[in-house]
PDB file of N, CA and C in Angstrom:
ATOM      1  N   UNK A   1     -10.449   3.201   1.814  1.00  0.00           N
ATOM      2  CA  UNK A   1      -9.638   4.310   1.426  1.00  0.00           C
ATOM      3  C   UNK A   1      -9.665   4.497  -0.091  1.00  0.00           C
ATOM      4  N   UNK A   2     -10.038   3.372  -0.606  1.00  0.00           N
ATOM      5  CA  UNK A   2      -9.431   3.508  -2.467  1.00  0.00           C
ATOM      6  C   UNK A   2     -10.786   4.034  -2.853  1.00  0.00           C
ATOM      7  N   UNK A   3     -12.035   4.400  -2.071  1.00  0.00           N
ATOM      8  CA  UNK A   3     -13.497   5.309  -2.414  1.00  0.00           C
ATOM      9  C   UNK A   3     -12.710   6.694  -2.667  1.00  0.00           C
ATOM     10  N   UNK A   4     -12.622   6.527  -1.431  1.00  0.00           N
ATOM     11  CA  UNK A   4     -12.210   8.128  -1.059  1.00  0.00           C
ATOM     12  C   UNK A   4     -11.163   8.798  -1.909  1.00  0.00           C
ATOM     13  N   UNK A   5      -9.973   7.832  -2.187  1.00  0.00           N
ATOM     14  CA  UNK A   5      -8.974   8.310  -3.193  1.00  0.00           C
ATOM     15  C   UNK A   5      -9.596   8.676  -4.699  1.00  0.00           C
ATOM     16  N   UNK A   6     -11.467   8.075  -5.140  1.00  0.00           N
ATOM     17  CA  UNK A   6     -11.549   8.360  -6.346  1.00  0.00           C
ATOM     18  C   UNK A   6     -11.949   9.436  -6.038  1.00  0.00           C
ATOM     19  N   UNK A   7     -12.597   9.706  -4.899  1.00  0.00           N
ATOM     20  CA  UNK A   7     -13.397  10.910  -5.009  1.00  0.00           C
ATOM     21  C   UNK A   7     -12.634  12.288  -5.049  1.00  0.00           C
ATOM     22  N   UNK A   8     -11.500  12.210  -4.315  1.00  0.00           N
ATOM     23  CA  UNK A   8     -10.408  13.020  -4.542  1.00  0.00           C
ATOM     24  C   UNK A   8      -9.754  13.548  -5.796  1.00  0.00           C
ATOM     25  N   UNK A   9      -9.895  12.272  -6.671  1.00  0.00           N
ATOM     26  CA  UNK A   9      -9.066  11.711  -8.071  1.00  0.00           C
ATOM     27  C   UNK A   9     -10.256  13.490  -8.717  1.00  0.00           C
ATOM     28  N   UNK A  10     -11.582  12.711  -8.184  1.00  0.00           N
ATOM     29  CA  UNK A  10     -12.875  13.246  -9.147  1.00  0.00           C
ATOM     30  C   UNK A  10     -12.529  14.727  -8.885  1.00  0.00           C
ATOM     31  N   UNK A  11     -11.564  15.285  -8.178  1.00  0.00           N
ATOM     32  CA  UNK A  11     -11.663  17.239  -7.823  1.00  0.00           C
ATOM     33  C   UNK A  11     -10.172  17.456  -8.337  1.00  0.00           C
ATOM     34  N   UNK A  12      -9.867  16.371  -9.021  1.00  0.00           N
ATOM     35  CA  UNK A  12      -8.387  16.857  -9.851  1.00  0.00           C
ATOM     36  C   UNK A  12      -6.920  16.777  -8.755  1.00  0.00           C
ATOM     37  N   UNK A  13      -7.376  16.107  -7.842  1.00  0.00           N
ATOM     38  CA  UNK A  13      -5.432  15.668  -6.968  1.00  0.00           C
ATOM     39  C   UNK A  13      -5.328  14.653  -7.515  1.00  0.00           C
ATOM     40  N   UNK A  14      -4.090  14.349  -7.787  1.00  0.00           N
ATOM     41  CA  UNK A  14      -3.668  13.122  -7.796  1.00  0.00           C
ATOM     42  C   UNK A  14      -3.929  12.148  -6.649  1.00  0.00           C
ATOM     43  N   UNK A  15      -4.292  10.517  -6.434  1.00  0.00           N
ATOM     44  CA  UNK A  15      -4.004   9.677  -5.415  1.00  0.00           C
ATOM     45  C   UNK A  15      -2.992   8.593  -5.678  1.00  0.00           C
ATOM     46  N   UNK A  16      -3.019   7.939  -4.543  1.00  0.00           N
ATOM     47  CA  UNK A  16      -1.858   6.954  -4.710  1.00  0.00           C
ATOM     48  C   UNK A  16      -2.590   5.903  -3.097  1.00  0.00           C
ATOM     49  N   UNK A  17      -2.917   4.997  -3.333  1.00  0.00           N
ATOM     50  CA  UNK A  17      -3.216   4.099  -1.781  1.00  0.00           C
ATOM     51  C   UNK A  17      -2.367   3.332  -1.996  1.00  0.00           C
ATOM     52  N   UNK A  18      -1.783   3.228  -0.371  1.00  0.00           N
ATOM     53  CA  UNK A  18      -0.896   1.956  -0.018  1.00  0.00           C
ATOM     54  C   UNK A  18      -1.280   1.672   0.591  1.00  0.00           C
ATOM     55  N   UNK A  19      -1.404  -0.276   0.058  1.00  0.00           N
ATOM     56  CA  UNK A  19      -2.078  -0.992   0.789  1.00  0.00           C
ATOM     57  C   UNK A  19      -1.198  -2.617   1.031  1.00  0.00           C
ATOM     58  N   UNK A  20      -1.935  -2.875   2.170  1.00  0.00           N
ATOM     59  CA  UNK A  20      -1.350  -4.078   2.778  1.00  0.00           C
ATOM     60  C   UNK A  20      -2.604  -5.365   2.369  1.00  0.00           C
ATOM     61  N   UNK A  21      -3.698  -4.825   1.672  1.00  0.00           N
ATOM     62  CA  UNK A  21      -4.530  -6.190   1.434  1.00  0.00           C
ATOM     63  C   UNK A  21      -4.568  -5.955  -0.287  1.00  0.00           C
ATOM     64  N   UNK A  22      -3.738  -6.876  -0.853  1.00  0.00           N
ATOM     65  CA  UNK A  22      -3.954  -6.728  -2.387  1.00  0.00           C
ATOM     66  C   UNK A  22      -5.629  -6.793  -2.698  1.00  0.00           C
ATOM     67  N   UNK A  23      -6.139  -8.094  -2.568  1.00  0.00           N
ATOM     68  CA  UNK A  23      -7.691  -8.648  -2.335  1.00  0.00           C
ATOM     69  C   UNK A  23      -8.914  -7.360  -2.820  1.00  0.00           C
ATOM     70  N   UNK A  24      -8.476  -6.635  -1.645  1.00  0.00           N
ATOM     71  CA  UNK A  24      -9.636  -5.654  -1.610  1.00  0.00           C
ATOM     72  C   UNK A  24      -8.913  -4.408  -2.277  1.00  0.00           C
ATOM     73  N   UNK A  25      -8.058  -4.106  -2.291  1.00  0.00           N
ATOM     74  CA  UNK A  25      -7.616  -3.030  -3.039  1.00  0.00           C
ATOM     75  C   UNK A  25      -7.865  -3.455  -4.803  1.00  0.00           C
ATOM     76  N   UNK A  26      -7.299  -4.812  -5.266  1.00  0.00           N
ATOM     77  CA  UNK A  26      -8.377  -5.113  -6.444  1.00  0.00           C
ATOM     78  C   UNK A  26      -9.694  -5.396  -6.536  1.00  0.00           C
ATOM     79  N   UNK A  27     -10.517  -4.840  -5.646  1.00  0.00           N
ATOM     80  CA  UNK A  27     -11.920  -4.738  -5.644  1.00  0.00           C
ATOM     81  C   UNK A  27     -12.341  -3.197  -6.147  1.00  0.00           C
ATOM     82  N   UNK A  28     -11.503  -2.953  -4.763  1.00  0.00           N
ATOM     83  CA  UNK A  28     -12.230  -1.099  -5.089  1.00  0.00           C
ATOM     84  C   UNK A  28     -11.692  -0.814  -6.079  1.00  0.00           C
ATOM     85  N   UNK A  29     -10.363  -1.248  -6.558  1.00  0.00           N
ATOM     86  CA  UNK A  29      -9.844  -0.332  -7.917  1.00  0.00           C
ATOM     87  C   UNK A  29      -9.338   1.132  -7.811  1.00  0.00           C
ATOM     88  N   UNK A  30      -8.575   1.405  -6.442  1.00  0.00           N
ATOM     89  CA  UNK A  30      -8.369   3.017  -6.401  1.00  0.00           C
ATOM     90  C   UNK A  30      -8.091   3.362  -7.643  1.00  0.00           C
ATOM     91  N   UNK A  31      -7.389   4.838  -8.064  1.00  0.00           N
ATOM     92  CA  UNK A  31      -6.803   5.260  -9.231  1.00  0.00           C
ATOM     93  C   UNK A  31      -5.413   4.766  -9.413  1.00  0.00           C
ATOM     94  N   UNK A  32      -4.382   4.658  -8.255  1.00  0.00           N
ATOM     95  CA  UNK A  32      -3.311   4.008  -8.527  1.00  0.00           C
ATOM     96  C   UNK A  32      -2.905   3.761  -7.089  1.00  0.00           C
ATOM     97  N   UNK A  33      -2.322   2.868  -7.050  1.00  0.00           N
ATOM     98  CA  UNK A  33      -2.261   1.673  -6.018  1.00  0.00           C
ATOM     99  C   UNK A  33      -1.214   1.034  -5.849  1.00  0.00           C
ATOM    100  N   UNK A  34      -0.026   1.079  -4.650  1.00  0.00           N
ATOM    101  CA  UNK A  34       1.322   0.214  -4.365  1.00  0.00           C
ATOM    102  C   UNK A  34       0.368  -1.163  -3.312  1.00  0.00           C
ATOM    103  N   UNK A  35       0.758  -2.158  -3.254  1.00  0.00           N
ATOM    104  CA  UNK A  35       1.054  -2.792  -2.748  1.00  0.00           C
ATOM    105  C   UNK A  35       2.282  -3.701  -1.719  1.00  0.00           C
ATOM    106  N   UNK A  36       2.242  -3.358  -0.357  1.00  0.00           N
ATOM    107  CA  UNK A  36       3.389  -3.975  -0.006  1.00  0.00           C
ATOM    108  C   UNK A  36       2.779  -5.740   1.084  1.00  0.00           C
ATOM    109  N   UNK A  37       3.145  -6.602   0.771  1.00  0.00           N
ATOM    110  CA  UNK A  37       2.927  -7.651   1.893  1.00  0.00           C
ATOM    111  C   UNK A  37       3.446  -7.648   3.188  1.00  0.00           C
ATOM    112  N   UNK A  38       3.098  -6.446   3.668  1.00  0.00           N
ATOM    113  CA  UNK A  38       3.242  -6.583   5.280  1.00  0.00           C
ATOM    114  C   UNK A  38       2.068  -7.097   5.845  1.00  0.00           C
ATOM    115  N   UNK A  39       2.713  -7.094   7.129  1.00  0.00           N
ATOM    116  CA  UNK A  39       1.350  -7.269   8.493  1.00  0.00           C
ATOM    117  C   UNK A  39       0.342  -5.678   8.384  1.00  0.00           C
ATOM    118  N   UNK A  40      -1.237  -5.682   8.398  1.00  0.00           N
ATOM    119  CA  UNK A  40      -2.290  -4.519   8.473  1.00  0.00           C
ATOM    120  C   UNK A  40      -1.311  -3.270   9.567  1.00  0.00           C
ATOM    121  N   UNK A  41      -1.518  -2.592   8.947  1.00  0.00           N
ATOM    122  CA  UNK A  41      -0.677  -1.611  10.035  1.00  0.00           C
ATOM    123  C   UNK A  41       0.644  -1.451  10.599  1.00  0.00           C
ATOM    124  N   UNK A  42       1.433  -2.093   9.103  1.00  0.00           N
ATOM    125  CA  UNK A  42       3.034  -1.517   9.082  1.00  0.00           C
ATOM    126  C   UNK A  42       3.295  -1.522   7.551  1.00  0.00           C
ATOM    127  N   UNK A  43       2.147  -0.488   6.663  1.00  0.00           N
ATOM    128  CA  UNK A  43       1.938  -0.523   5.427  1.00  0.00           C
ATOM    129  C   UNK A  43       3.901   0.475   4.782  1.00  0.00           C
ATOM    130  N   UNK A  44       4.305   0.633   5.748  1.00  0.00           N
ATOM    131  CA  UNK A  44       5.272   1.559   5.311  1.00  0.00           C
ATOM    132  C   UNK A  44       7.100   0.768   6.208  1.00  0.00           C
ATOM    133  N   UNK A  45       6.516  -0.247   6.601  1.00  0.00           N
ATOM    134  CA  UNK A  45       7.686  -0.672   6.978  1.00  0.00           C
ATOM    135  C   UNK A  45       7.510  -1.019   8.679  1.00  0.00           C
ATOM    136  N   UNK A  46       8.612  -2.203   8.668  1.00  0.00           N
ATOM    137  CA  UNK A  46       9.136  -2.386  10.492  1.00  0.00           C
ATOM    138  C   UNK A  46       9.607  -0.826  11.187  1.00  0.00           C
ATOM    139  N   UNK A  47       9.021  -0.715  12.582  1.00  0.00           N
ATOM    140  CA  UNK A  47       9.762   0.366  12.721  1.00  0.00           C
ATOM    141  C   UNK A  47      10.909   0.746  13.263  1.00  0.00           C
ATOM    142  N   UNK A  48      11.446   1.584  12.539  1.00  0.00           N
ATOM    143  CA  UNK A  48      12.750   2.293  12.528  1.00  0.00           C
ATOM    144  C   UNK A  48      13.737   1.723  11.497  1.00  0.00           C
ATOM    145  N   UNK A  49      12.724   0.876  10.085  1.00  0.00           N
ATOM    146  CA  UNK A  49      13.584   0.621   9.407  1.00  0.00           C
ATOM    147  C   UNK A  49      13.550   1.564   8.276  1.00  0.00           C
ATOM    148  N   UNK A  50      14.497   3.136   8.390  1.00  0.00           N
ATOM    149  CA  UNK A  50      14.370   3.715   7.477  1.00  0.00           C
ATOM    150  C   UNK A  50      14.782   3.733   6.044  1.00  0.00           C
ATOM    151  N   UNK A  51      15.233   2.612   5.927  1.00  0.00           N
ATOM    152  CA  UNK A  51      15.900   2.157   4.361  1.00  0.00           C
ATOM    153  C   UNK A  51      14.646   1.719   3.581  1.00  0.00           C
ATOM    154  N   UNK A  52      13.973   0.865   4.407  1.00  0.00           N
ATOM    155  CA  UNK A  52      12.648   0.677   3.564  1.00  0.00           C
ATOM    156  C   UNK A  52      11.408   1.194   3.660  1.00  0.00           C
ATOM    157  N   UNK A  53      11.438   2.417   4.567  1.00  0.00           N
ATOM    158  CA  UNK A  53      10.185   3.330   4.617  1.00  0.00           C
ATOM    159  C   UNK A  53      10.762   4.007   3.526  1.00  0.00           C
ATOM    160  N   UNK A  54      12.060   4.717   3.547  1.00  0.00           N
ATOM    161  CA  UNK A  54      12.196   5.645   2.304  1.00  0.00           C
ATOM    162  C   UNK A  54      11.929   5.184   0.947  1.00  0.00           C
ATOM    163  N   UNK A  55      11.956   3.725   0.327  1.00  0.00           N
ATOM    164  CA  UNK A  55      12.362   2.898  -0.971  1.00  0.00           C
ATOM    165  C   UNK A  55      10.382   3.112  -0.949  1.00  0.00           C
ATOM    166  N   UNK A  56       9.589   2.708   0.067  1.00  0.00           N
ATOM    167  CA  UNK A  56       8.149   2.542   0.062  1.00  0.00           C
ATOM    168  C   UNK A  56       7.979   3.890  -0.915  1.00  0.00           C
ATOM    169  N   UNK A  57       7.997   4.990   0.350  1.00  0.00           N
ATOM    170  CA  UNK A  57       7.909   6.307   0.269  1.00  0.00           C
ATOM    171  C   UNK A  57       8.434   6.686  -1.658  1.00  0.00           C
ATOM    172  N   UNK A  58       9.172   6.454  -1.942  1.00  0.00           N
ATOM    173  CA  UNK A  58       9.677   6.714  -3.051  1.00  0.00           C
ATOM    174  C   UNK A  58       8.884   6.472  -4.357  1.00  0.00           C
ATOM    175  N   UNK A  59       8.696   4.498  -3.868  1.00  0.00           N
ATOM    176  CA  UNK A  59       7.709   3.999  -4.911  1.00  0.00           C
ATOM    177  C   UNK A  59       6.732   4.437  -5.075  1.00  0.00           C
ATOM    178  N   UNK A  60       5.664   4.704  -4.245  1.00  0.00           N
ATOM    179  CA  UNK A  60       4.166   5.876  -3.958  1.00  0.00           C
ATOM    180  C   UNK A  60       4.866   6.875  -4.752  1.00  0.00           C
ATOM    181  N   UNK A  61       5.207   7.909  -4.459  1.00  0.00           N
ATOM    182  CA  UNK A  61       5.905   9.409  -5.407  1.00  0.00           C
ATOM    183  C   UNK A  61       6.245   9.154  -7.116  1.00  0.00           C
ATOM    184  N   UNK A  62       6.778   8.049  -6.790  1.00  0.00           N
ATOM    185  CA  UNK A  62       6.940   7.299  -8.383  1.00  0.00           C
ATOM    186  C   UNK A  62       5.544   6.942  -9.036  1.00  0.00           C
ATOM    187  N   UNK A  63       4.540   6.176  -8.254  1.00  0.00           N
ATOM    188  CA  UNK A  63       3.429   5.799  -8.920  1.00  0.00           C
ATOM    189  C   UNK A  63       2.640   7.016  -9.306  1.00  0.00           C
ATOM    190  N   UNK A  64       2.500   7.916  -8.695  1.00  0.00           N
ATOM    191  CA  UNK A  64       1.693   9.168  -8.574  1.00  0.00           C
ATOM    192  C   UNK A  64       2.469   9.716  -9.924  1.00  0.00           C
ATOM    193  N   UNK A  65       3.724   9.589 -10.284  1.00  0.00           N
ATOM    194  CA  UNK A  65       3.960  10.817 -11.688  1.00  0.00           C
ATOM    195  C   UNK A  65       3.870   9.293 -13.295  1.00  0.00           C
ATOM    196  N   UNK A  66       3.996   8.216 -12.990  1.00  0.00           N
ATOM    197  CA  UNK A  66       3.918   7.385 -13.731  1.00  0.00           C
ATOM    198  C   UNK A  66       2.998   6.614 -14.227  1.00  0.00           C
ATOM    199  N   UNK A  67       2.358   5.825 -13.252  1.00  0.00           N
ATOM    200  CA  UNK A  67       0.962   4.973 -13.725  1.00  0.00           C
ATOM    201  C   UNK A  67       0.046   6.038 -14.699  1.00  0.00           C
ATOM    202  N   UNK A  68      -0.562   5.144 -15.476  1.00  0.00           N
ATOM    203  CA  UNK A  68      -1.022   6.307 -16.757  1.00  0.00           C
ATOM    204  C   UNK A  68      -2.640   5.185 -16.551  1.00  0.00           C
ATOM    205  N   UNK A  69      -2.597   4.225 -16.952  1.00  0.00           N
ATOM    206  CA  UNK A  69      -4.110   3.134 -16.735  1.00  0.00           C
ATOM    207  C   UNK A  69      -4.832   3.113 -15.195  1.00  0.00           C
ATOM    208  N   UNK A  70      -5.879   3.582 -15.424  1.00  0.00           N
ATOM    209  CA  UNK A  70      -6.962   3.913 -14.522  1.00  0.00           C
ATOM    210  C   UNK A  70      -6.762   2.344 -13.613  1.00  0.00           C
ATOM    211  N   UNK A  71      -6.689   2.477 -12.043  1.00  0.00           N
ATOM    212  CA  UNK A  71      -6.776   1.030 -11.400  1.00  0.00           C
ATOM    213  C   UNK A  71      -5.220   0.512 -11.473  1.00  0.00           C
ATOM    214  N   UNK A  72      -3.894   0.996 -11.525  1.00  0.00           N
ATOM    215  CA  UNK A  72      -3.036   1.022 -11.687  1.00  0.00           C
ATOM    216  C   UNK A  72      -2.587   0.261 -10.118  1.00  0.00           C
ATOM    217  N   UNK A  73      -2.142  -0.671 -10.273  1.00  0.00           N
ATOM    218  CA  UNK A  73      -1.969  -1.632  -8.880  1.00  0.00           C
ATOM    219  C   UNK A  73       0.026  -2.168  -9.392  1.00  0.00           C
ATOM    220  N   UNK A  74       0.778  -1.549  -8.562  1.00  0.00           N
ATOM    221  CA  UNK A  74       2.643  -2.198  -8.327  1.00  0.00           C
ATOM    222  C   UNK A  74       2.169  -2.730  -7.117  1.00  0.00           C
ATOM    223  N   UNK A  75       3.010  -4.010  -7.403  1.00  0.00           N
ATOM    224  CA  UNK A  75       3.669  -4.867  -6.514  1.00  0.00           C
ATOM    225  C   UNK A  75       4.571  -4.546  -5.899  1.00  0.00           C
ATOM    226  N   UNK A  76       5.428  -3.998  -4.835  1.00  0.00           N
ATOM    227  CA  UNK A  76       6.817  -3.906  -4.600  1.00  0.00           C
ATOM    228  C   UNK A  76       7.482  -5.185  -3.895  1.00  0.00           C
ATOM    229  N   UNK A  77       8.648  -5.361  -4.277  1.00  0.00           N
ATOM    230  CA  UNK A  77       9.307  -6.774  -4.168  1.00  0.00           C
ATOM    231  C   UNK A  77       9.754  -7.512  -2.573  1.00  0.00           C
ATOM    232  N   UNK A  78       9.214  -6.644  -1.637  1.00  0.00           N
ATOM    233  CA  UNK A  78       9.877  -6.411  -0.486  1.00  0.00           C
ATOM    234  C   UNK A  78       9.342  -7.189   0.541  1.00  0.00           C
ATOM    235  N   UNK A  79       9.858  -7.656   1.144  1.00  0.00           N
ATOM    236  CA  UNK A  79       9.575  -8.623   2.287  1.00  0.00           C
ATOM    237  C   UNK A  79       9.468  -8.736   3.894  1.00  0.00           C
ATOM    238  N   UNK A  80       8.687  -8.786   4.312  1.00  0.00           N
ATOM    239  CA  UNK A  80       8.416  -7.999   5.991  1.00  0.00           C
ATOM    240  C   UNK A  80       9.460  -9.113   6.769  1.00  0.00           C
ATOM    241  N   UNK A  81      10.715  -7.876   7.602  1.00  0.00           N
ATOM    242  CA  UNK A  81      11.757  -9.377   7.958  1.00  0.00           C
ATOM    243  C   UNK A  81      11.415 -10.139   9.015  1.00  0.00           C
ATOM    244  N   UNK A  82      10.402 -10.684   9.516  1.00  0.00           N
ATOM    245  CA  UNK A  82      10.384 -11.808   9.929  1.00  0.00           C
ATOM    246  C   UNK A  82       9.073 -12.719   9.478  1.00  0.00           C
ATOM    247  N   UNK A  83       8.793 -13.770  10.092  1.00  0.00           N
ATOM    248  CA  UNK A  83       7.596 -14.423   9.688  1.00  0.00           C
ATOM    249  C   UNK A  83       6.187 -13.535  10.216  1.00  0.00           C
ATOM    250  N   UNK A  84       5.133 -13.736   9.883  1.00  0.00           N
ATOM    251  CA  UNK A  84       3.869 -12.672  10.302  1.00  0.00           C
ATOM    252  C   UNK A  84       3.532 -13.872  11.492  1.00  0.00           C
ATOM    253  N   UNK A  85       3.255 -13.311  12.778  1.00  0.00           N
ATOM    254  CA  UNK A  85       3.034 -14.439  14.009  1.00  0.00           C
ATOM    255  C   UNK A  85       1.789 -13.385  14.813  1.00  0.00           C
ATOM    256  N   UNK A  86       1.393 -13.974  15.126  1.00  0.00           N
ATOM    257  CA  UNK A  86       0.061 -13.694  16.123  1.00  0.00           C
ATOM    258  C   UNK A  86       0.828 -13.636  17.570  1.00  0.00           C
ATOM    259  N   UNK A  87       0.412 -12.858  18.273  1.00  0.00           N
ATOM    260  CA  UNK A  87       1.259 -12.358  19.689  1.00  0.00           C
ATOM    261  C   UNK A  87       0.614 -13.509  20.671  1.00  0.00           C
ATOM    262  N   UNK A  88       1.371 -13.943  21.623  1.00  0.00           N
ATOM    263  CA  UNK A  88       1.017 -15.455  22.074  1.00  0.00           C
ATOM    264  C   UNK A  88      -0.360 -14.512  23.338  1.00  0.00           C
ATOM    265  N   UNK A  89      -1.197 -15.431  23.023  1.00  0.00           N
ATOM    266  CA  UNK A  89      -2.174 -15.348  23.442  1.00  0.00           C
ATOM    267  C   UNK A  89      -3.784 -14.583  23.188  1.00  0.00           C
ATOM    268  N   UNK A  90      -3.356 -14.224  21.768  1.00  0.00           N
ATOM    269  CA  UNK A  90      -3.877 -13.714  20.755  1.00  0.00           C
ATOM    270  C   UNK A  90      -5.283 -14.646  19.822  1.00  0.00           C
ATOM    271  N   UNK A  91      -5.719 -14.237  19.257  1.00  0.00           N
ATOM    272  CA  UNK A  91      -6.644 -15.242  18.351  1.00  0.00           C
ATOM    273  C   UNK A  91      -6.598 -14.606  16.992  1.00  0.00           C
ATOM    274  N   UNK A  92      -7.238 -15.251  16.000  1.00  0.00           N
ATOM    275  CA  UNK A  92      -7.020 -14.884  14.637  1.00  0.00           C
ATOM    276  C   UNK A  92      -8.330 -14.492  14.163  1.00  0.00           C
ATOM    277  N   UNK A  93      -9.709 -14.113  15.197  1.00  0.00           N
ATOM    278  CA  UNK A  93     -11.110 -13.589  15.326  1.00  0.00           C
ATOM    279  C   UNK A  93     -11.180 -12.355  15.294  1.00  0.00           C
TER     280      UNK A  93
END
């Protein structure tokens, strides 16, 4: 996604990727970049927890009028509420 966000960047929109793998998001280097430590595919929160989809939601809107340095990567402080567990009978392949 953080390709595609430059190429976007390159026709004059603003981007913003939220991402759940810091790793590779400091690889590609989008243009500006939240980070949250969830589980792949609850980059915006547990669901139906709308207190912290909105605070996500907010921070993205915030990065997009603020980050000024090209590759612009926030941390947000937030914590997925339970432990990350593999569904029983699952593998980690």
């Amino acid at each position: 996604m953080g390709l595609v966000c430059r190429v976007v960047e390159e026709a004059g929109i603003p981007t913003v990727c939220l991402s759940t793998g810091r790793d590779l998001t400091q690889q590609v280097r989008p243009p500006r970049s939240v980070f949250v430590n969830f589980p792949m595919g609850n980059a915006f929160g547990a669901p139906f927890d709308s207190g912290s989809q909105m605070a996500i939601l907010r921070a993205v809107l915030a990065c997009a009028v603020t980050a000024r340095e090209p590759g612009t990567l926030t941390d947000l402080p937030l914590t997925w509420p339970k432990p990350f567990a593999l569904e029983p009978g699952k593998s980690r392949m």
